[in-house]
Each structure stands twice: as structure tokens, then as C-alpha cells.
N, C-alpha and C. Protein backbone atom coordinates (compact mmCIF):
# COMPACT_ATOMS: atom_id res chain seq x y z
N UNK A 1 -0.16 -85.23 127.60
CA UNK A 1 -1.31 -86.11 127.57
C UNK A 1 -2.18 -85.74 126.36
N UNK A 2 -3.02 -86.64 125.63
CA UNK A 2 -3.88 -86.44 124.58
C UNK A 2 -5.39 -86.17 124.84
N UNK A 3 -5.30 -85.76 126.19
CA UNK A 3 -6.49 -85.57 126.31
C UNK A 3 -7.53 -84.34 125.93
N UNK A 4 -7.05 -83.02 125.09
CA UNK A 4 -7.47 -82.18 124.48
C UNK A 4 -7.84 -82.70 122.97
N UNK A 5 -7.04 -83.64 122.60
CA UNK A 5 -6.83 -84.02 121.52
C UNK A 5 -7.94 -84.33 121.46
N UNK A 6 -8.22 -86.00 122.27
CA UNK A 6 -9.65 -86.68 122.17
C UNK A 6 -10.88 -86.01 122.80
N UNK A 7 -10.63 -84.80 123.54
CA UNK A 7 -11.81 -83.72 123.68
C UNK A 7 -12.49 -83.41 123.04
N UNK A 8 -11.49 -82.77 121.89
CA UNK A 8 -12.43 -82.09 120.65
C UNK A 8 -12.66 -82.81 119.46
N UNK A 9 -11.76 -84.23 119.36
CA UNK A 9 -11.84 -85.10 119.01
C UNK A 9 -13.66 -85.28 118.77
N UNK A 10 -14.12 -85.73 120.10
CA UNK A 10 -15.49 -86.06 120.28
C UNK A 10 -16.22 -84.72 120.39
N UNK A 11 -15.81 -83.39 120.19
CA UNK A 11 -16.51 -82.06 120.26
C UNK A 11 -17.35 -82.55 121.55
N UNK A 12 -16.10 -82.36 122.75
CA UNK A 12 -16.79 -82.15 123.95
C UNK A 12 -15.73 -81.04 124.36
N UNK A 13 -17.32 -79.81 125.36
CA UNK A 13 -16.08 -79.06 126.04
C UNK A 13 -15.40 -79.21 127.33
N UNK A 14 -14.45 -78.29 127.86
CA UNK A 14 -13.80 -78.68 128.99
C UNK A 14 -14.27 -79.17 130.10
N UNK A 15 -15.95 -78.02 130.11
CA UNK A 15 -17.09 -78.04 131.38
C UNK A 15 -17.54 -79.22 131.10
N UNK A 16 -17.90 -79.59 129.97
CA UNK A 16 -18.70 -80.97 129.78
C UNK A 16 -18.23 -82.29 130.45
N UNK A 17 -16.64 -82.28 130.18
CA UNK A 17 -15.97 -83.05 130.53
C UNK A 17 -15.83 -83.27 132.00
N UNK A 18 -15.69 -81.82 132.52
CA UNK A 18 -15.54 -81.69 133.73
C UNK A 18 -17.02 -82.75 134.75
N UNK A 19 -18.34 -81.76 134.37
CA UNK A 19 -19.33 -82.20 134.92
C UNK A 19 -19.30 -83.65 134.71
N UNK A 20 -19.12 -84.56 133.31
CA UNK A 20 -19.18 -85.60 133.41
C UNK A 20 -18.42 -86.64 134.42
N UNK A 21 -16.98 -86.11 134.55
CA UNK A 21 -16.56 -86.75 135.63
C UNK A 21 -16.23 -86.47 136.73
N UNK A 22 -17.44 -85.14 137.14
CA UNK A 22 -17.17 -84.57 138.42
C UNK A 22 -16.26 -84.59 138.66
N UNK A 23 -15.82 -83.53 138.06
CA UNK A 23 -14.46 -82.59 138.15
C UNK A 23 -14.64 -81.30 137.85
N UNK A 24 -13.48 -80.46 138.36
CA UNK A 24 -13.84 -79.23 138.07
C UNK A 24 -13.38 -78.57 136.39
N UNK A 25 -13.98 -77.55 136.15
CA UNK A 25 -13.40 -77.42 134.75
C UNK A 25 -11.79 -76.95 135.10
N UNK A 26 -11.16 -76.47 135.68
CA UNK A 26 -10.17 -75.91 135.93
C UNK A 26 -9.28 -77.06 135.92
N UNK A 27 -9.80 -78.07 136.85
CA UNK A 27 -8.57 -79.40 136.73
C UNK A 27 -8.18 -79.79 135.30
N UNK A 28 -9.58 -80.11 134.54
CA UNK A 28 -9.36 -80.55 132.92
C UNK A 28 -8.46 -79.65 132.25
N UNK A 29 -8.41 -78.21 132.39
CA UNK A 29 -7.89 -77.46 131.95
C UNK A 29 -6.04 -77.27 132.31
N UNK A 30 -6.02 -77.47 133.87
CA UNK A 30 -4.34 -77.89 133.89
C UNK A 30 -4.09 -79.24 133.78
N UNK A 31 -4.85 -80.38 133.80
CA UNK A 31 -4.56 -81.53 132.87
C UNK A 31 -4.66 -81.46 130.95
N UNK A 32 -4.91 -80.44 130.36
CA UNK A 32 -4.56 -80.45 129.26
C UNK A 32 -3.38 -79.98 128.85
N UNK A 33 -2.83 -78.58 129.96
CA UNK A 33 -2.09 -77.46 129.71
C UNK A 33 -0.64 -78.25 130.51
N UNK A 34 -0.55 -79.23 131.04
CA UNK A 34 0.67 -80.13 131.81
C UNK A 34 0.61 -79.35 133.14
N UNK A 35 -0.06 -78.19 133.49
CA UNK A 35 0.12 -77.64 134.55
C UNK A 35 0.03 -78.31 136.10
N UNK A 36 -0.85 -79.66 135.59
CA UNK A 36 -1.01 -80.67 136.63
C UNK A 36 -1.29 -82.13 135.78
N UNK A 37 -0.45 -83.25 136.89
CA UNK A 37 -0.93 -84.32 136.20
C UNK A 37 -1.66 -85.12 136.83
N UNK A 38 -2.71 -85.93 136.24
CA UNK A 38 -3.77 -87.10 136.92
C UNK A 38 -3.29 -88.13 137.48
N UNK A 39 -3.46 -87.89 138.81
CA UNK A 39 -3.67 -89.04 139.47
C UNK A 39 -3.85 -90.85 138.73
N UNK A 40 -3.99 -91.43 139.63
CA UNK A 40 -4.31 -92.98 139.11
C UNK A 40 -5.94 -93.03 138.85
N UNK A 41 -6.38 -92.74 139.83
CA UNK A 41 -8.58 -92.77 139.81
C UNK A 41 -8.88 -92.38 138.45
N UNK A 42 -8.09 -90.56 138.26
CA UNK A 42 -8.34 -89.57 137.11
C UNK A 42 -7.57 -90.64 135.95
N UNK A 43 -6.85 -90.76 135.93
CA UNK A 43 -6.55 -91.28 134.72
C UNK A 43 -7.38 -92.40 134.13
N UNK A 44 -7.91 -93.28 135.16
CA UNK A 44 -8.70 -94.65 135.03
C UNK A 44 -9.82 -94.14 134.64
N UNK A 45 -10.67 -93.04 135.31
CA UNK A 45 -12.10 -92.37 134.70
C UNK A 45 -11.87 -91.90 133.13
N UNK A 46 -10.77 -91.19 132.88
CA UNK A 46 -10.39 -90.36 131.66
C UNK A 46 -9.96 -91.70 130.40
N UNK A 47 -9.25 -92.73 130.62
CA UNK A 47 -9.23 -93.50 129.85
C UNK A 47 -10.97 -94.14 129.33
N UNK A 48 -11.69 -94.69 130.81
CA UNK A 48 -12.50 -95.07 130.19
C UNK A 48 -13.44 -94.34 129.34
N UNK A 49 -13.99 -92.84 129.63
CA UNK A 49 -14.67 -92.36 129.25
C UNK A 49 -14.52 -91.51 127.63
N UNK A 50 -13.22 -91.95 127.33
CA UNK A 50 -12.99 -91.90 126.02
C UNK A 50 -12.78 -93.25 125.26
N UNK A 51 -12.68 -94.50 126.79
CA UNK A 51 -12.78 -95.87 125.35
C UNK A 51 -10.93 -95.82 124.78
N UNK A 52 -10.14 -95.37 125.16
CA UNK A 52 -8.90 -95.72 125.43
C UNK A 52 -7.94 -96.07 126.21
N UNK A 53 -6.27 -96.70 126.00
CA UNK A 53 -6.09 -97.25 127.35
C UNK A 53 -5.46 -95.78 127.60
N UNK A 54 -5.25 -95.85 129.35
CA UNK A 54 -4.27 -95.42 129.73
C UNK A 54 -2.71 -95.16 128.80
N UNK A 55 -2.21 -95.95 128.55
CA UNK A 55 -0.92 -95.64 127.51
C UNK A 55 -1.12 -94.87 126.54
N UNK A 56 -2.28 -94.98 126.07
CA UNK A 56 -2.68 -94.09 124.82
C UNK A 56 -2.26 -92.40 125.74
N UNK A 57 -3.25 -92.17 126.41
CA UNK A 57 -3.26 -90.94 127.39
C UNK A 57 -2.01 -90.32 127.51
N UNK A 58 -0.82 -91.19 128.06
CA UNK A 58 0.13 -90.82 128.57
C UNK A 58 1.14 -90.22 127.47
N UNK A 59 0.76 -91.19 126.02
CA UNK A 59 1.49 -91.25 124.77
C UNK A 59 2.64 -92.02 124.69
N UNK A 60 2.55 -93.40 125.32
CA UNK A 60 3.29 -94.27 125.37
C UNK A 60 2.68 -95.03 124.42
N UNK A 61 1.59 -94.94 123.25
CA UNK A 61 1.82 -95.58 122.78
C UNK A 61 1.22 -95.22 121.39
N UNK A 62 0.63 -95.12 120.68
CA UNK A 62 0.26 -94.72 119.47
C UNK A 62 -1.75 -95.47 118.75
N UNK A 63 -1.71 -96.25 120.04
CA UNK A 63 -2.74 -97.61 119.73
C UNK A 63 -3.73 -97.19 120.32
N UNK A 64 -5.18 -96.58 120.25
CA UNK A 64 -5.51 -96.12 121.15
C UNK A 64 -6.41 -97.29 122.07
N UNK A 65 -6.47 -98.02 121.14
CA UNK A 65 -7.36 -99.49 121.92
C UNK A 65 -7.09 -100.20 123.24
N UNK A 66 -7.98 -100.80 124.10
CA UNK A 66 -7.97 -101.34 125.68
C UNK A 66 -7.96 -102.40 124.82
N UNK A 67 -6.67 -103.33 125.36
CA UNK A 67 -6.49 -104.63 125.78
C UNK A 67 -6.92 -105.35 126.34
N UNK A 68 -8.59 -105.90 126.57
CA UNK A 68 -8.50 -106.59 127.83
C UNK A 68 -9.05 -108.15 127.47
């Protein structure tokens, strides 16, 4: 997933991320590391709050733009 990528991308940290979507920092952290993967909710919060789709996330696709 690219989601470390677009982390520091936006120079946010893990906690930041975490608190923002009430989550713990530990989850963000085995969702960066593949140690765990996001759910459907998590993925839908994590796309929006970076303003990309889902596919982008997953790396299905290269585009990072929402279609809608």
C-alpha cells in the first residue's frame, strides 16, 4: 500500500494520522509495514483523507485521482 508514501508525502506523522482517523498509531504502522491489511471503512477513511482513490492505495493503479 502507498500509504507511507503519501504520509510523508504530506509530512504527516504516523500518530497524526492515527489521531486523525481515530486509529491507533500501531494500526497505521502495520498498515504501512503489510503486517496488516485495511479493512473496507479503513481504506474508504484513508483514501479520502489523502484525496485519492482507493486503487491508487492498493497500487492498482498509478492515477492517484477519485473518479467521481
Amino acid at each position: 500500500m502507498r500509504l507511507r508514501a503519501l504520509r510523508k508525502q504530506k509530512n504527516i506523522s504516523q500518530l497524526k494520522l492515527a489521531m486523525d482517523l481515530n486509529m491507533s498509531q500501531n494500526s497505521i504502522s502495520r498498515y504501512e509495514t503489510g503486517e496488516r491489511e485495511a479493512d473496507y471503512r479503513t481504506l474508504i477513511l484513508l483514501a479520502d483523507y489523502f484525496d485519492v482513490s482507493i486503487d491508487y492505495l492498493l497500487e492498482r493503479t498509478d492515477n492517484p485521482k477519485v473518479q467521481r
